[in-house]
Protein backbone atom coordinates (compact mmCIF):
# COMPACT_ATOMS: atom_id res chain seq x y z
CA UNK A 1 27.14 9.28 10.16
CA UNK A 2 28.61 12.85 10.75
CA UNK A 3 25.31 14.59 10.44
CA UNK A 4 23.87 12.04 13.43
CA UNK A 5 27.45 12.79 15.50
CA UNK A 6 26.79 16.30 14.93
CA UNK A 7 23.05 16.11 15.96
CA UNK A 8 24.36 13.47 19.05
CA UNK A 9 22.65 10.95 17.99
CA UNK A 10 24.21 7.36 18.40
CA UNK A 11 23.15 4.84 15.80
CA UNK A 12 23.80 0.80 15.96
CA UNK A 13 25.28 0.55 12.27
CA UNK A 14 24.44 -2.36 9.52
CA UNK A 15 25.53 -2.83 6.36
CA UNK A 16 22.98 -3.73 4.14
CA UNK A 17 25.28 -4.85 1.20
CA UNK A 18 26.03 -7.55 3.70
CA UNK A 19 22.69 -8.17 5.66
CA UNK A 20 19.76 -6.83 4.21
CA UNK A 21 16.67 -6.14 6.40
CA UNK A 22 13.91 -8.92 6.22
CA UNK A 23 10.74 -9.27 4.51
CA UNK A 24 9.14 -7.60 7.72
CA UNK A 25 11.16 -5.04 8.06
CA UNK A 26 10.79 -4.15 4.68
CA UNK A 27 7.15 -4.88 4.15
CA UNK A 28 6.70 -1.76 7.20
CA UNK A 29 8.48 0.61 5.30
CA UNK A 30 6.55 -0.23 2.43
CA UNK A 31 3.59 0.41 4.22
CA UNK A 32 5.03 3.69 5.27
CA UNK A 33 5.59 5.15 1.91
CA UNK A 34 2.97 3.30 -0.05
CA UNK A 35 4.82 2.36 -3.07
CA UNK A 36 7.80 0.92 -3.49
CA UNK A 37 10.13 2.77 -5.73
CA UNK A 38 11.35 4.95 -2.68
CA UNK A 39 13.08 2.01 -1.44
CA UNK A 40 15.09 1.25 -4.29
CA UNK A 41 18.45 2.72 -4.91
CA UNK A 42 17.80 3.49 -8.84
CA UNK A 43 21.50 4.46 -9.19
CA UNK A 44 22.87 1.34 -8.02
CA UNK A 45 24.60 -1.60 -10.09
CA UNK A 46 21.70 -4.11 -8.94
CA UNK A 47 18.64 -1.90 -10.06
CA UNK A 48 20.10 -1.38 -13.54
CA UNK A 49 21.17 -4.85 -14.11
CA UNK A 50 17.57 -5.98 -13.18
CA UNK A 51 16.18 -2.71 -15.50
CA UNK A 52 13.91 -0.12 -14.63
CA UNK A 53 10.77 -1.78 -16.64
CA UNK A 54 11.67 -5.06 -14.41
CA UNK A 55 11.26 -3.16 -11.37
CA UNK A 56 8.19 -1.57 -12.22
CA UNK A 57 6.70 -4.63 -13.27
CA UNK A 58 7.00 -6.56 -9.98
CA UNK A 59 3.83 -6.91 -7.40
CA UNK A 60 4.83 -5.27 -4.36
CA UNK A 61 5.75 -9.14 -2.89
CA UNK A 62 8.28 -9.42 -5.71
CA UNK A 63 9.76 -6.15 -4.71
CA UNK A 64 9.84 -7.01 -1.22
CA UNK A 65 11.74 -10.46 -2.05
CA UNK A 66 14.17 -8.71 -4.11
CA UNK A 67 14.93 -6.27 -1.89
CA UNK A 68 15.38 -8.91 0.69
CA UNK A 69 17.38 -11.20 -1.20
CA UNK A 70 20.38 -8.16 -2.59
CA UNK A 71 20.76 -5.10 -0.06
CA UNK A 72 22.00 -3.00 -2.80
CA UNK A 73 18.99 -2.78 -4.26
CA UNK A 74 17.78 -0.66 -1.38
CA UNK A 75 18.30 2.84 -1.21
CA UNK A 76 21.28 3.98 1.45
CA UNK A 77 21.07 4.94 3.63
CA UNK A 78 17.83 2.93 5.50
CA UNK A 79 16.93 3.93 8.69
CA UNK A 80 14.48 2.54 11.18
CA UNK A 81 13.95 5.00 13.77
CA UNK A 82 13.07 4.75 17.09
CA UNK A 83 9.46 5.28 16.99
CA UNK A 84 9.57 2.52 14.12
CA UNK A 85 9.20 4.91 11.13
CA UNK A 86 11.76 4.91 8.22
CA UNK A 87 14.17 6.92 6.39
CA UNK A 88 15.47 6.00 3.02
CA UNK A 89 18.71 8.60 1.74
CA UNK A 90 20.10 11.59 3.37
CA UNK A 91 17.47 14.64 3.48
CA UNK A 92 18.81 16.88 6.03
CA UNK A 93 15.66 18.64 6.65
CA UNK A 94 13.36 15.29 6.43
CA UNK A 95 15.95 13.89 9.33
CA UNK A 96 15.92 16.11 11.12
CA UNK A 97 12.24 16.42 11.91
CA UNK A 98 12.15 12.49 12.12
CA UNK A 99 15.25 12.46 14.64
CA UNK A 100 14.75 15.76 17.02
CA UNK A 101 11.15 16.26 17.20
């Protein structure tokens, strides 16, 4: 959040512990990155209680519907950005080119 209020960018904020995106929402970012590990937050409690080999073992449906159904499986931060691409973690340098080109 203090990188985009440096860069003046305004951003509508939610948490996705709380209210993960849908099945959509997630199936486009999917698409984006073609695979799904770059959505999953490998460090988090969620991932390693459902273990790695789990994860990897899951069609691209089940990943979708487990990201879905616990938001903290999904790497933080997720960002949809205006031209409906996504961002998944904080890469200065990758945000930057998404965000002020």
């Amino acid at each position: 959040m203090a990188w985009l209020d440096s860069q003046g960018i305004s951003a509508d904020v939610i948490d996705i512990t709380e209210h993960p995106p849908d099945r959509h929402t997630l199936a486009t970012a999917l698409q984006q990155f073609g695979r799904v590990k770059p959505l999953f937050n490998t460090s988090g409690l969620s991932y390693r209680a459902l273990g790695a080999a789990v994860v990897k073992a899951m069609t691209d449906d089940e990943a979708i519907d487990a990201l879905a159904a616990d938001g903290k499986l999904i790497k933080r931060p997720f960002v949809c950005c205006p031209d409906g691409s996504f961002l998944v973690g904080f890469k200065p340098e990758v945000w930057m080119d998404a965000l002020l080109s």
